[in-house]
Protein backbone atom coordinates (compact mmCIF):
# COMPACT_ATOMS: atom_id res chain seq x y z
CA UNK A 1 -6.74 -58.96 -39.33
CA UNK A 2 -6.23 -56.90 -36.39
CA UNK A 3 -6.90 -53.08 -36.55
CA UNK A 4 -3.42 -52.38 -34.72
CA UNK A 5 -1.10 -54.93 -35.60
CA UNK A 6 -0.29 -58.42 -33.84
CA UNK A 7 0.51 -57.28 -30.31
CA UNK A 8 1.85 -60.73 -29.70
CA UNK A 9 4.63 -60.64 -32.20
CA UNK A 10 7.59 -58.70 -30.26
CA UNK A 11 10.59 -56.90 -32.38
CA UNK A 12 13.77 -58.87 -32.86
CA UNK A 13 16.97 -57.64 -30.66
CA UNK A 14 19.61 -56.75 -33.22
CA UNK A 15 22.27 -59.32 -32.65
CA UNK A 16 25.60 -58.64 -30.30
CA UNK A 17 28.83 -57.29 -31.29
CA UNK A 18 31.33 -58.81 -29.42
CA UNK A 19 30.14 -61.38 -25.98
CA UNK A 20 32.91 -58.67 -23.87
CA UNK A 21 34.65 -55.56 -24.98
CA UNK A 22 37.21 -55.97 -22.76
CA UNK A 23 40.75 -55.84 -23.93
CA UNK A 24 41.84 -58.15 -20.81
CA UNK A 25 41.72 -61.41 -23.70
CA UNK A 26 44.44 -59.05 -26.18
CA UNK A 27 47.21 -59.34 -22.90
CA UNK A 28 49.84 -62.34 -22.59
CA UNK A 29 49.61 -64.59 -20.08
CA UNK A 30 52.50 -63.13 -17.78
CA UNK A 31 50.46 -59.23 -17.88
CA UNK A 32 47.15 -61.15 -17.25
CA UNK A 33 48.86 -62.81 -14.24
CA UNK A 34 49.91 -59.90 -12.66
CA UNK A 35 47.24 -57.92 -13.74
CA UNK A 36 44.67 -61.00 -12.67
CA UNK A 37 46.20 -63.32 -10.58
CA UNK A 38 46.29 -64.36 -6.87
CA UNK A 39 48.94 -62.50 -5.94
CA UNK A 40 47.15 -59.10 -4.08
CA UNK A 41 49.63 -57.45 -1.97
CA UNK A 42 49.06 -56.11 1.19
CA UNK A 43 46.32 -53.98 1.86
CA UNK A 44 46.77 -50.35 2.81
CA UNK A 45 44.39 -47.25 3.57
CA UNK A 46 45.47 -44.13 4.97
CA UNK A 47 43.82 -42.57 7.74
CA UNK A 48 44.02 -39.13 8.78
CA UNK A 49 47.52 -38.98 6.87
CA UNK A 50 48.72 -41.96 8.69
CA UNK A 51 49.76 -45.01 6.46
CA UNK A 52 48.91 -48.53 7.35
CA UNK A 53 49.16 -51.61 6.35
CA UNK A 54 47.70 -55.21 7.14
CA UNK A 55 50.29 -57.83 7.95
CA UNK A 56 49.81 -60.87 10.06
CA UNK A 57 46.78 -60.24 11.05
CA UNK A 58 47.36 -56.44 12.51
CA UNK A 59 47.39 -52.59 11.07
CA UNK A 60 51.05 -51.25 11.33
CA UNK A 61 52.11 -48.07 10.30
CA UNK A 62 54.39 -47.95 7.17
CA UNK A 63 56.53 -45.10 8.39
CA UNK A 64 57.99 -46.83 11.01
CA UNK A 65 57.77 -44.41 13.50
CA UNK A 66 56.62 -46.88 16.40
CA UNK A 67 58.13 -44.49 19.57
CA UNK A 68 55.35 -41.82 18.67
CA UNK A 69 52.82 -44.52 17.73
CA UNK A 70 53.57 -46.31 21.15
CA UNK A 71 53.54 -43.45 23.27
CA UNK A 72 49.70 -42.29 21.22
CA UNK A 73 48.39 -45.66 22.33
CA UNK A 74 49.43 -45.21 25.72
CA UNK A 75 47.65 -41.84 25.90
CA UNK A 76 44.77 -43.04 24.32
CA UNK A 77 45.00 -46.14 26.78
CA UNK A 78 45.13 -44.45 29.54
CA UNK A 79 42.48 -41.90 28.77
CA UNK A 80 40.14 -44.64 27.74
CA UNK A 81 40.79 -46.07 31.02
CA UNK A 82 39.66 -43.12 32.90
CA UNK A 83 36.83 -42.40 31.09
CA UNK A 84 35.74 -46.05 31.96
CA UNK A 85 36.19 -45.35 35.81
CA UNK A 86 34.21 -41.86 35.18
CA UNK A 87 31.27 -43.98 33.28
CA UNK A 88 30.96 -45.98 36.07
CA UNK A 89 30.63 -43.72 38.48
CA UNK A 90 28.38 -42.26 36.89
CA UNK A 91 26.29 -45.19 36.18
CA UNK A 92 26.43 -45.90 40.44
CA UNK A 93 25.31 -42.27 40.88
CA UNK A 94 22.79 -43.46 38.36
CA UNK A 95 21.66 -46.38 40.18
CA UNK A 96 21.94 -44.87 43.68
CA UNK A 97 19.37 -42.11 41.98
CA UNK A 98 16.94 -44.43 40.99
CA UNK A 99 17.17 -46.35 44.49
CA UNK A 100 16.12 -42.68 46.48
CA UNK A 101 13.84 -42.08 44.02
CA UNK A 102 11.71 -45.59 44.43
CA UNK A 103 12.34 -44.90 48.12
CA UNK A 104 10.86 -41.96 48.25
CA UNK A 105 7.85 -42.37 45.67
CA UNK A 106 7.07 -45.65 47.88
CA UNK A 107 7.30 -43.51 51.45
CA UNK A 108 4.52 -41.09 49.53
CA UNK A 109 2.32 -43.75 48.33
CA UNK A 110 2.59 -45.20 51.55
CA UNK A 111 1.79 -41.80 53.43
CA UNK A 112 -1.03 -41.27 50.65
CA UNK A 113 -2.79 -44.23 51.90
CA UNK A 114 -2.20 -43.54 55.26
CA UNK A 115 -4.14 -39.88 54.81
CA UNK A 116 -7.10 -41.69 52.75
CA UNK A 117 -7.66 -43.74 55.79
CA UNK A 118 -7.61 -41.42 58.41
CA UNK A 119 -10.45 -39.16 56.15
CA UNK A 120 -12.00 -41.85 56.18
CA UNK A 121 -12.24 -42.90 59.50
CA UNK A 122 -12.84 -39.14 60.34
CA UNK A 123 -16.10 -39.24 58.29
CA UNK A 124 -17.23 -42.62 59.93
CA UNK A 125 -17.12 -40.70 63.34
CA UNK A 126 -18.89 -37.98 61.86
């Protein structure tokens, strides 16, 4: 007989009360149907007070004001269009930075060597 008890003999679980306490099984079919079934809706969200919906594959706004939705995009459109044009300039200015910079690191290598020689040849005559 083991001083401590059979450690290989683990406690029962006491049994279940009920397999789901959900009271989804009480409803009749028709309030489980449109409770449960298929049938979603349209999604919605609402974003910085604006209220859209999904329909056909797009977001549109449910308050139906499409003259001062349409005239926002176009702002945004065209401001997104400009800051495009500005990136790219500045990613040329970019580039054409990086080509003087080459340039001129290769022009000191170049005059680098060109000094190393001619102390060299100095010391030879020496």
């Amino acid at each position: 007989m083991p001083l401590f008890g059979n450690s290989f003999s683990p406690k029962k679980t006491p049994p279940r009360k009920w397999a789901s306490l959900s009271n989804l099984h009480l409803l009749d079919r028709s309030t489980r149907e449109v409770e449960l079934g298929l049938e979603y809706g349209t999604p919605t969200m609402n974003l910085t007070g604006q209220n859209l919906k999904f329909e056909n594959g797009h977001w549109v706004s449910e308050s139906g004001s499409f003259l001062g939705d349409r005239r926002e995009l176009q702002r945004l459109r065209k401001r997104n269009q400009q800051l495009e044009e500005e990136n790219n300039l500045l990613r040329l200015k970019v580039d054409i930075l990086l080509d003087m910079l080459s340039e001129t690191t290769a022009e000191s290598h170049l005059m680098e060597k060109e000094l190393e020689e001619l102390k060299q040849h100095s010391r030879r005559k020496k």
